[in-house]
N, C-alpha and C. Protein backbone atom coordinates (compact mmCIF):
# COMPACT_ATOMS: atom_id res chain seq x y z
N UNK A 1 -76.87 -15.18 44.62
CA UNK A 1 -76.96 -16.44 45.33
C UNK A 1 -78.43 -16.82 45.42
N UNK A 2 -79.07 -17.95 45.03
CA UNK A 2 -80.52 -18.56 45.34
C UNK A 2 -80.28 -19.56 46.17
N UNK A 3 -81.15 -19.23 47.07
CA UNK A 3 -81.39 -21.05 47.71
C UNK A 3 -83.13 -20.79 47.40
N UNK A 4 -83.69 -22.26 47.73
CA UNK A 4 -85.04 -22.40 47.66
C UNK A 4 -85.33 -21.69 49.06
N UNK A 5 -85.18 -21.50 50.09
CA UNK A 5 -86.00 -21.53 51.34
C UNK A 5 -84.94 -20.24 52.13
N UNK A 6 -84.03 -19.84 51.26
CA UNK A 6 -83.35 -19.09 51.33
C UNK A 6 -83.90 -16.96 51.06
N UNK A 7 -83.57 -16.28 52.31
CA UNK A 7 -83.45 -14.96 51.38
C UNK A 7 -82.28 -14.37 51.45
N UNK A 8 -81.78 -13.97 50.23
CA UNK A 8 -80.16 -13.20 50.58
C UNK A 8 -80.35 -12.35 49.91
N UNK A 9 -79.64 -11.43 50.77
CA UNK A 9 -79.55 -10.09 50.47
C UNK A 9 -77.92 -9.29 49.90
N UNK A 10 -77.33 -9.24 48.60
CA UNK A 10 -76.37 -8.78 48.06
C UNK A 10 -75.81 -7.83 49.32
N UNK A 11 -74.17 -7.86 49.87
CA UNK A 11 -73.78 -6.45 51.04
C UNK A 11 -73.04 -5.70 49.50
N UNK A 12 -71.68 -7.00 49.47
CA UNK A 12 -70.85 -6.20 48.45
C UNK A 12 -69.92 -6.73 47.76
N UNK A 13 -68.89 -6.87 46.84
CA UNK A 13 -68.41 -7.30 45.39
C UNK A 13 -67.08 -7.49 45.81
N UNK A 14 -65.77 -8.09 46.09
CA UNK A 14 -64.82 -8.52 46.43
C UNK A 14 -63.90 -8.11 45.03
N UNK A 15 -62.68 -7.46 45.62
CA UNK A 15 -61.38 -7.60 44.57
C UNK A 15 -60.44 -7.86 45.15
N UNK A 16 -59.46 -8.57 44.73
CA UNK A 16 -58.19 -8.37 44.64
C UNK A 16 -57.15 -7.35 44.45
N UNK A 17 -56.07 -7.21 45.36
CA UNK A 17 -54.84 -6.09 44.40
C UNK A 17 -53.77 -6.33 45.12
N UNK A 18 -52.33 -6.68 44.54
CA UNK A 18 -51.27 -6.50 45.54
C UNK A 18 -50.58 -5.58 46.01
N UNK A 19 -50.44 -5.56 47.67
CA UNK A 19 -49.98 -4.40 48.17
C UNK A 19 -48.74 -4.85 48.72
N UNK A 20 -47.87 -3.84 49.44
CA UNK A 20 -46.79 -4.24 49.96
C UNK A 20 -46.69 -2.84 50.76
N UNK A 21 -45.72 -2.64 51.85
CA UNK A 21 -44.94 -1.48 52.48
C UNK A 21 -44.29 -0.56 50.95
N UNK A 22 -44.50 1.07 51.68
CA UNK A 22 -43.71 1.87 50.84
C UNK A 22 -42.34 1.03 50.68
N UNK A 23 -42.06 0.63 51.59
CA UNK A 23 -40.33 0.76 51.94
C UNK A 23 -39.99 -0.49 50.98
N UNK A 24 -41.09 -1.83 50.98
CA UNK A 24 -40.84 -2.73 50.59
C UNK A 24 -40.59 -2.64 48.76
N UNK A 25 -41.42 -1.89 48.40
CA UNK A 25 -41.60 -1.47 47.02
C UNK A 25 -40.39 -0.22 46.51
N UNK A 26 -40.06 -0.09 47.31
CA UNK A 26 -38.70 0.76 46.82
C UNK A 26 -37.19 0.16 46.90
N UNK A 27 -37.64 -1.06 48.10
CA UNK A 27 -36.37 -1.52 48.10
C UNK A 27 -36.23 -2.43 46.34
N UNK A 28 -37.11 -3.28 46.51
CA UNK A 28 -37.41 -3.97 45.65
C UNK A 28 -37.41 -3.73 43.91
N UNK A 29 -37.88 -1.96 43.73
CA UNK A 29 -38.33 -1.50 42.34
C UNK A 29 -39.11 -1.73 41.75
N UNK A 30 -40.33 -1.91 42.71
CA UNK A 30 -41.57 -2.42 42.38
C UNK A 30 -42.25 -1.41 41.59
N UNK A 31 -42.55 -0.33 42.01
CA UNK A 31 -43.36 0.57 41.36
C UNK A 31 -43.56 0.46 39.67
N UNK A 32 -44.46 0.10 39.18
CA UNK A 32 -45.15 -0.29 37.48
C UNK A 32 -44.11 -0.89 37.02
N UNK A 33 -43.74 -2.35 38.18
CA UNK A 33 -43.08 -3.07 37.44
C UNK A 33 -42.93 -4.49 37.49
N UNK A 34 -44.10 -5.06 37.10
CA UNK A 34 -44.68 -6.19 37.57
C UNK A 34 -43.40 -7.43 37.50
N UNK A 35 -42.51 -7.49 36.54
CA UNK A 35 -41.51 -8.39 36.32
C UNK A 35 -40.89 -8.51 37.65
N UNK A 36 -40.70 -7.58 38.38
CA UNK A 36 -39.52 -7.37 39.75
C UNK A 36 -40.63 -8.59 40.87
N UNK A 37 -41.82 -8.81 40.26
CA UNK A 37 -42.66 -9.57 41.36
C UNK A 37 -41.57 -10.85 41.86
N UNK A 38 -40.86 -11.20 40.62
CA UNK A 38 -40.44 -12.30 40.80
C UNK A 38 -39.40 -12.79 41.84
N UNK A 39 -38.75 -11.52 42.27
CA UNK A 39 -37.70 -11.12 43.01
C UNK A 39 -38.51 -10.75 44.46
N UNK A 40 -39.57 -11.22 44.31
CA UNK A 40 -40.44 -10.73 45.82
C UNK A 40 -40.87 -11.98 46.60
N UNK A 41 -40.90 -12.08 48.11
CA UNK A 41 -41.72 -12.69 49.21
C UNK A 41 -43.41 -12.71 48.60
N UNK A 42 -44.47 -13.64 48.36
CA UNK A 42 -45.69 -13.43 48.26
C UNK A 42 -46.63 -13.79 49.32
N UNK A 43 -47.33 -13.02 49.94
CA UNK A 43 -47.91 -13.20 51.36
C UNK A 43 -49.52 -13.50 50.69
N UNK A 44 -49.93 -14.37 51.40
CA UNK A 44 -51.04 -14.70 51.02
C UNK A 44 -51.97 -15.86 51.85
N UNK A 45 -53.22 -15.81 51.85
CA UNK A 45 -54.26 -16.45 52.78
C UNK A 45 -54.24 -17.71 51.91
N UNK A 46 -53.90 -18.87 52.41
CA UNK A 46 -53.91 -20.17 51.65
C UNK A 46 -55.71 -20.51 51.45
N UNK A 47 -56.18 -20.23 52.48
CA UNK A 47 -57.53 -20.68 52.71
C UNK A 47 -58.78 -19.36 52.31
N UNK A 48 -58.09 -18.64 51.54
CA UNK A 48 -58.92 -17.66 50.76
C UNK A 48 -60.87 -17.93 49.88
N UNK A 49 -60.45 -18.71 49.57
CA UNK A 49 -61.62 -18.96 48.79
C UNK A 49 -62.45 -20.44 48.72
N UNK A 50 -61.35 -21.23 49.62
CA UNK A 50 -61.68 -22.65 49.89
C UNK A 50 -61.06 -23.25 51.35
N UNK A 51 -61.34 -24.44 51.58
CA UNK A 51 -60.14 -25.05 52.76
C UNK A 51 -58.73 -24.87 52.58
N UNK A 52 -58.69 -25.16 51.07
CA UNK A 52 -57.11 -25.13 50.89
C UNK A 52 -56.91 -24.44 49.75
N UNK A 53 -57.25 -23.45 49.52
CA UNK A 53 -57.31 -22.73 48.00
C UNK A 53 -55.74 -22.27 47.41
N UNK A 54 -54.30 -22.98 48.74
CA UNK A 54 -53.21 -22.10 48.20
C UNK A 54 -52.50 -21.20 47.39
N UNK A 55 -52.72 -20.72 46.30
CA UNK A 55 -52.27 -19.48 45.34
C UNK A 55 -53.55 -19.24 44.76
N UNK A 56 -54.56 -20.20 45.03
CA UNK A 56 -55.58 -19.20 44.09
C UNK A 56 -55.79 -17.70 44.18
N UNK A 57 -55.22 -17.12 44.69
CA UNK A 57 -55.72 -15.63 44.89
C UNK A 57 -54.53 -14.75 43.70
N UNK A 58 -53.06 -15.42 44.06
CA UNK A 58 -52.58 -14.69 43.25
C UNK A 58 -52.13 -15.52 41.54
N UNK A 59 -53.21 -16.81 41.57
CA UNK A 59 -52.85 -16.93 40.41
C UNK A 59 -53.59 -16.74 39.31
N UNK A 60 -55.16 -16.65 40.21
CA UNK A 60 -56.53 -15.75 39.20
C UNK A 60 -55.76 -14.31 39.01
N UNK A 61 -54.81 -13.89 39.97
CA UNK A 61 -54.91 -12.19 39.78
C UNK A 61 -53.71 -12.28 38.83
N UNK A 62 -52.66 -13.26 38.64
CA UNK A 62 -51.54 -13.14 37.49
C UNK A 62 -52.61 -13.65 35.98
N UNK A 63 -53.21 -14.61 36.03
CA UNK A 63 -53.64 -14.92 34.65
C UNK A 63 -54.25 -13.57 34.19
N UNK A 64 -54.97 -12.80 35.05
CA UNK A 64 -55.68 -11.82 34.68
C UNK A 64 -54.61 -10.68 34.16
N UNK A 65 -53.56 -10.07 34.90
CA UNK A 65 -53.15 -9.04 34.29
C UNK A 65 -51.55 -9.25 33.48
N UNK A 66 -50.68 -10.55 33.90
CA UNK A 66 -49.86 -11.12 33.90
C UNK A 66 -49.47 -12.52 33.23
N UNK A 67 -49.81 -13.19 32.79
CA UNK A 67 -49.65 -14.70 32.90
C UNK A 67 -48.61 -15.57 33.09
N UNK A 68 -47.69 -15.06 32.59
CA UNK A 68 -46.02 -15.46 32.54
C UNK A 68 -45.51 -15.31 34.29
N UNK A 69 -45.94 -14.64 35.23
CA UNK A 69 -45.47 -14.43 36.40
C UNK A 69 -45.38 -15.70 37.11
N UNK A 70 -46.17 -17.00 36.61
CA UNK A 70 -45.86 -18.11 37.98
C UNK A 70 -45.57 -19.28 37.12
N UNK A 71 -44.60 -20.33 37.36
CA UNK A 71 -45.16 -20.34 39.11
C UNK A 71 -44.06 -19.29 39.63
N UNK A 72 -44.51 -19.33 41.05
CA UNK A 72 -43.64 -18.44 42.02
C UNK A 72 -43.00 -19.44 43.00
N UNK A 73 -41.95 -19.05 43.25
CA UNK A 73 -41.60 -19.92 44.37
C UNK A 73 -41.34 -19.98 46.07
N UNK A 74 -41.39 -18.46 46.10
CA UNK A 74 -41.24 -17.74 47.28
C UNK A 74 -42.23 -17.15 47.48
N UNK A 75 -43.05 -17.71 48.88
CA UNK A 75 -44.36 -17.44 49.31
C UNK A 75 -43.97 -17.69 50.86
N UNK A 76 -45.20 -16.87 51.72
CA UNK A 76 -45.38 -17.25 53.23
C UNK A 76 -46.55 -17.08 52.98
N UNK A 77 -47.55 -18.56 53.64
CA UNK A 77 -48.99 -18.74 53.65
C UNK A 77 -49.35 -18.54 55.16
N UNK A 78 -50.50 -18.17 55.34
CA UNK A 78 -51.19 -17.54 56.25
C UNK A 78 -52.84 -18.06 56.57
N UNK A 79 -53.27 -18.43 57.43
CA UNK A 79 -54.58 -18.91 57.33
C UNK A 79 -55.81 -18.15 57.46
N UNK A 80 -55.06 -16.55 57.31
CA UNK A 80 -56.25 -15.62 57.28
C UNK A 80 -55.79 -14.61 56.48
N UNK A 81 -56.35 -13.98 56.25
CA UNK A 81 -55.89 -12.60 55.40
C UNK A 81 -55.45 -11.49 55.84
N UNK A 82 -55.79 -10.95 56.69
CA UNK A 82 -55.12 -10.01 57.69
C UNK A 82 -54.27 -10.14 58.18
N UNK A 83 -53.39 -11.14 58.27
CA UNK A 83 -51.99 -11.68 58.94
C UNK A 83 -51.50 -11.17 57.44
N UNK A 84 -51.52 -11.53 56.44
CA UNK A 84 -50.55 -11.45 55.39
C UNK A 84 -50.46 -9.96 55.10
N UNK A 85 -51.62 -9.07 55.62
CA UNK A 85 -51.83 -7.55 55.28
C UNK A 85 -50.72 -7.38 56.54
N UNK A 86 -50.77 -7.32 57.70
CA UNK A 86 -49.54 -7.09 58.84
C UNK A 86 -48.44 -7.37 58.53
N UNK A 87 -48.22 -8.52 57.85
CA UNK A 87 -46.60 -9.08 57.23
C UNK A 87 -46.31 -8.00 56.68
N UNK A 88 -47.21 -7.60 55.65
CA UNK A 88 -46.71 -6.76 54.38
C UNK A 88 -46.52 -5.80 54.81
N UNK A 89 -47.36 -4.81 56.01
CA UNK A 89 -47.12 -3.45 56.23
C UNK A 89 -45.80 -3.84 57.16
N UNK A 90 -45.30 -4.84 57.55
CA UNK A 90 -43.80 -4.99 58.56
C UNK A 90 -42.62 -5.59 57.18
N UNK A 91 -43.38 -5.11 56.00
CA UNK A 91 -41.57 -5.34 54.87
C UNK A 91 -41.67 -6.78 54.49
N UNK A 92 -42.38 -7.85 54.96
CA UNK A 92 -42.05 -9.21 54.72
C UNK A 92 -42.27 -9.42 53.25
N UNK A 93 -43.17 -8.80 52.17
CA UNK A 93 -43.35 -9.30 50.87
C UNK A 93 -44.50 -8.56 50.53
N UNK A 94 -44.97 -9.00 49.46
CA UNK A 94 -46.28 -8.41 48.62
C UNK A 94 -47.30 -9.92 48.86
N UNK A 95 -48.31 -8.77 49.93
CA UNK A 95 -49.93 -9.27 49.83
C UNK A 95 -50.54 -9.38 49.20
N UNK A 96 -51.76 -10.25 48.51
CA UNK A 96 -52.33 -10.25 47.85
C UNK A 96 -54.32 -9.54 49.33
N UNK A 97 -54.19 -8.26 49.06
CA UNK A 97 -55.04 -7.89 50.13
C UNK A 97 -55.99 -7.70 48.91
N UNK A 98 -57.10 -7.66 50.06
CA UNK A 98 -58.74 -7.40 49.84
C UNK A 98 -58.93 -5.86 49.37
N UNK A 99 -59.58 -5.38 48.54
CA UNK A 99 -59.60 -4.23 48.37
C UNK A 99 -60.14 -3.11 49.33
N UNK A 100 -61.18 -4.02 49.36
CA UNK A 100 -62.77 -3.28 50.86
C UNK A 100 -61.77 -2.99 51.59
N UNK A 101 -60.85 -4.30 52.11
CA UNK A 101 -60.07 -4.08 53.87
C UNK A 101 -59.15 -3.22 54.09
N UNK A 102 -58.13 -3.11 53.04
CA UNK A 102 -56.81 -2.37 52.48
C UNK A 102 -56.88 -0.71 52.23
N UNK A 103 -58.29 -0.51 52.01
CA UNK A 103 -58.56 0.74 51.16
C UNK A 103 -57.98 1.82 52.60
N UNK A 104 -58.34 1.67 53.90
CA UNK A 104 -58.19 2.62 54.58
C UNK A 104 -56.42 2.71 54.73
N UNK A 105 -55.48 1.77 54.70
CA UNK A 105 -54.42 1.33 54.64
C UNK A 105 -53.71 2.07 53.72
N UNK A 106 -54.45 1.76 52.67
CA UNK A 106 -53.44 2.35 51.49
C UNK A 106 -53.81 4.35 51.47
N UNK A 107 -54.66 4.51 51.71
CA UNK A 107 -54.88 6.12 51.67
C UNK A 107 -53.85 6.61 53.30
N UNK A 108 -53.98 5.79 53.93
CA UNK A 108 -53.14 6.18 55.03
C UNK A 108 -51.03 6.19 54.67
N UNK A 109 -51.03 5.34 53.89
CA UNK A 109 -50.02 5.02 53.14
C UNK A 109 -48.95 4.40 53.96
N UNK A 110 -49.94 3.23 54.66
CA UNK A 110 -49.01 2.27 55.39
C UNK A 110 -49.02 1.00 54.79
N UNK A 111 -49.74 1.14 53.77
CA UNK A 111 -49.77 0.26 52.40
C UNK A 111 -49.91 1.04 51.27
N UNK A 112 -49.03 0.52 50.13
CA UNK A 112 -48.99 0.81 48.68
C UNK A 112 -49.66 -0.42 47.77
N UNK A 113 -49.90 0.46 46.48
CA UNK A 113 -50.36 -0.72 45.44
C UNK A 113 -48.98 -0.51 44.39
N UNK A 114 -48.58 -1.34 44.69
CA UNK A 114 -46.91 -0.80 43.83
C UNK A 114 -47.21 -0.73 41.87
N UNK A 115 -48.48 -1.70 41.68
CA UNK A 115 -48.60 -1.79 40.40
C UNK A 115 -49.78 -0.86 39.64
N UNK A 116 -49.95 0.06 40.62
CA UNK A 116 -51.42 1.08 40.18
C UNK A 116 -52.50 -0.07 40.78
N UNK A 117 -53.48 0.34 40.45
CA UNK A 117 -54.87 -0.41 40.84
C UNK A 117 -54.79 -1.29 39.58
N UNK A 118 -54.07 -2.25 39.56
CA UNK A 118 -54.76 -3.61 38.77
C UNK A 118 -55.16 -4.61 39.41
N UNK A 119 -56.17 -4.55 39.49
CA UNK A 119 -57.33 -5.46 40.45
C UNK A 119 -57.98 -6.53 39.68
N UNK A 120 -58.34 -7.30 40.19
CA UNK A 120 -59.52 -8.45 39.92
C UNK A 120 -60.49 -8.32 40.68
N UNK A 121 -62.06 -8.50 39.70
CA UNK A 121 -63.02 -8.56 40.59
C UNK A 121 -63.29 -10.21 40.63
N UNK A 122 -63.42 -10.23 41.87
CA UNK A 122 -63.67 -11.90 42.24
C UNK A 122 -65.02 -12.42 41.54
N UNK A 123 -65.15 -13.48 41.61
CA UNK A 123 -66.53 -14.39 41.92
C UNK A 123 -67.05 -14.17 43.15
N UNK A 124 -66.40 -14.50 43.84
CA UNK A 124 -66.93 -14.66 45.46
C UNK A 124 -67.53 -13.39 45.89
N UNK A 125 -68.78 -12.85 46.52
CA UNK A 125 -69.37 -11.91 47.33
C UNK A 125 -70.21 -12.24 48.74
N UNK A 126 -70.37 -11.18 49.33
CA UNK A 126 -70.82 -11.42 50.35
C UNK A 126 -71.95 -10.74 50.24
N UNK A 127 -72.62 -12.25 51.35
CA UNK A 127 -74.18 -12.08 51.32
C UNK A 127 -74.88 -11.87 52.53
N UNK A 128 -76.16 -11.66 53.32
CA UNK A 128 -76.70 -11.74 54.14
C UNK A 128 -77.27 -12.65 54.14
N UNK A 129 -77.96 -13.92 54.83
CA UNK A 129 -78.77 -14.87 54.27
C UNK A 129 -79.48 -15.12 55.43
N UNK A 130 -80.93 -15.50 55.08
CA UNK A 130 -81.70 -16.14 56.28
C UNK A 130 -82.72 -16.72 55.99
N UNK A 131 -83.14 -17.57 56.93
CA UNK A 131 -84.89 -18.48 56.05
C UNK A 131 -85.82 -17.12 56.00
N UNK A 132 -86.44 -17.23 54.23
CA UNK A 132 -87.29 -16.61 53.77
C UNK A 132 -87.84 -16.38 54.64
N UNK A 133 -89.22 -17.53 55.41
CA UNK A 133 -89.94 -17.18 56.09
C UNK A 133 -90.01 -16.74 57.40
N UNK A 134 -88.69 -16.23 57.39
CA UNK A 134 -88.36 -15.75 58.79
C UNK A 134 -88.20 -14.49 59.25
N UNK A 135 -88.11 -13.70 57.91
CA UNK A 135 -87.31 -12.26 57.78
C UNK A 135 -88.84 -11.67 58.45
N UNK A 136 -88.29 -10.13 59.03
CA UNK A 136 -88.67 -9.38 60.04
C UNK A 136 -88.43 -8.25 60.05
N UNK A 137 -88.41 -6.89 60.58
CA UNK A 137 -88.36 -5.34 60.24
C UNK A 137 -86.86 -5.56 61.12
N UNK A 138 -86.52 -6.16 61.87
CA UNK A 138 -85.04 -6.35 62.89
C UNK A 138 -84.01 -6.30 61.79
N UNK A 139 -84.11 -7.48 60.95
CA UNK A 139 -83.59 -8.10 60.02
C UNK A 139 -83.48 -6.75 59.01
N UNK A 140 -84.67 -6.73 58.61
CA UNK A 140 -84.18 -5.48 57.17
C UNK A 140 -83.49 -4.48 58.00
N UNK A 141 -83.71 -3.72 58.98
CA UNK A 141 -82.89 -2.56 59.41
C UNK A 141 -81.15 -3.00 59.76
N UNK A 142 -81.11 -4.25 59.87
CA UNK A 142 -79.78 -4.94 60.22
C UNK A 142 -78.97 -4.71 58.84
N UNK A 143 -79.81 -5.17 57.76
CA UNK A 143 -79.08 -5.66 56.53
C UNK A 143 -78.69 -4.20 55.88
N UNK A 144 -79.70 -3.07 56.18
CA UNK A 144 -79.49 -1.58 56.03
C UNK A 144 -78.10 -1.37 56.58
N UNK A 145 -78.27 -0.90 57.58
CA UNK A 145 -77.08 -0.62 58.72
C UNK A 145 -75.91 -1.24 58.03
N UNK A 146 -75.90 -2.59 57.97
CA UNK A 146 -74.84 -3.51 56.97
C UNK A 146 -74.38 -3.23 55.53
N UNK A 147 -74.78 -2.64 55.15
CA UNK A 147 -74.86 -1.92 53.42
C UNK A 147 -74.28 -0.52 53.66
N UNK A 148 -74.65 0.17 54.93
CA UNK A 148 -73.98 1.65 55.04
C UNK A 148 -72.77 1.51 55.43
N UNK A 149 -72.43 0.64 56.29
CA UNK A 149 -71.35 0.67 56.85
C UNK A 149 -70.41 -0.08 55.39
N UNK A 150 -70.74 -1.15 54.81
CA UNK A 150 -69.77 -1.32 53.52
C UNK A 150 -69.63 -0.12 52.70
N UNK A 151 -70.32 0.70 52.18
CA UNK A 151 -70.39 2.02 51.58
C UNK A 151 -69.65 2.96 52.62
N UNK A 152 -69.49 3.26 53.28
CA UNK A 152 -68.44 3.88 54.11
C UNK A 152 -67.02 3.41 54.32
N UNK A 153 -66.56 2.06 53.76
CA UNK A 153 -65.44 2.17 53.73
C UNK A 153 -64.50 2.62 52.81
């Protein structure tokens, strides 16, 4: 990211992956079997990447590993992303979750990736940003602290 008057500081790199409940993926026959998507609920943050970005999340992540999968017609939109991760771990459908957010989820195994890790890495990352001429020893130890704690999840 540049701005002129801008300093940003890279935290960390955004993916995609769809998850769902064990239970949901067994009812379903999800496991390495992306065709059964079609037969699924798709939970997803409408406002992901824009005001109104509606399927962009899972339709960058079908062109990428899939293409033939949409359109879809059965969806519940959500105006945040973490609502659609709660749907999913309560059976409602397959999330399209964050990787960073999900990761403790899925090792806990109150979320699955029913299709292995086929992920997308986004465009979108997150940044620290502040006027150049403003930055301070507060600031760098902040943006530190901020970088360990992403590396720890």
């Amino acid at each position: 990211m540049s701005r002129p008057n801008l300093y940003c500081e890279d935290l960390m790199s955004e993916s995609i992956v769809p998850v769902c409940s064990p239970e949901y993926a067994e009812r379903y026959d999800l496991h390495n079997n992306l065709h059964q998507l079609r037969n699924c609920m798709l939970l997803h943050d409408r406002q992901a990447w824009s005001s109104n970005s509606d399927y962009d999340e899972w339709k960058a992540w079908s062109e990428h590993c899939q293409p033939d999968l949409f359109p879809h017609r059965r969806n519940l939109c959500f105006d945040r992303s973490d609502l659609a991760i709660v749907a999913a771990m309560n059976h409602a459908g397959v999330a399209m979750g964050r990787k960073q957010l999900v990761e403790k989820r899925i090792k806990s195994k109150m979320l699955v990736m029913p299709f292995g890790d086929i992920s997308l890495t986004c465009r979108q990352r997150y940044y620290f940003a502040m006027l150049g001429d403003r930055r301070n020893p507060k600031a760098d130890i902040f943006i530190q602290w901020l970088k360990q704690q992403v590396t720890k999840r």
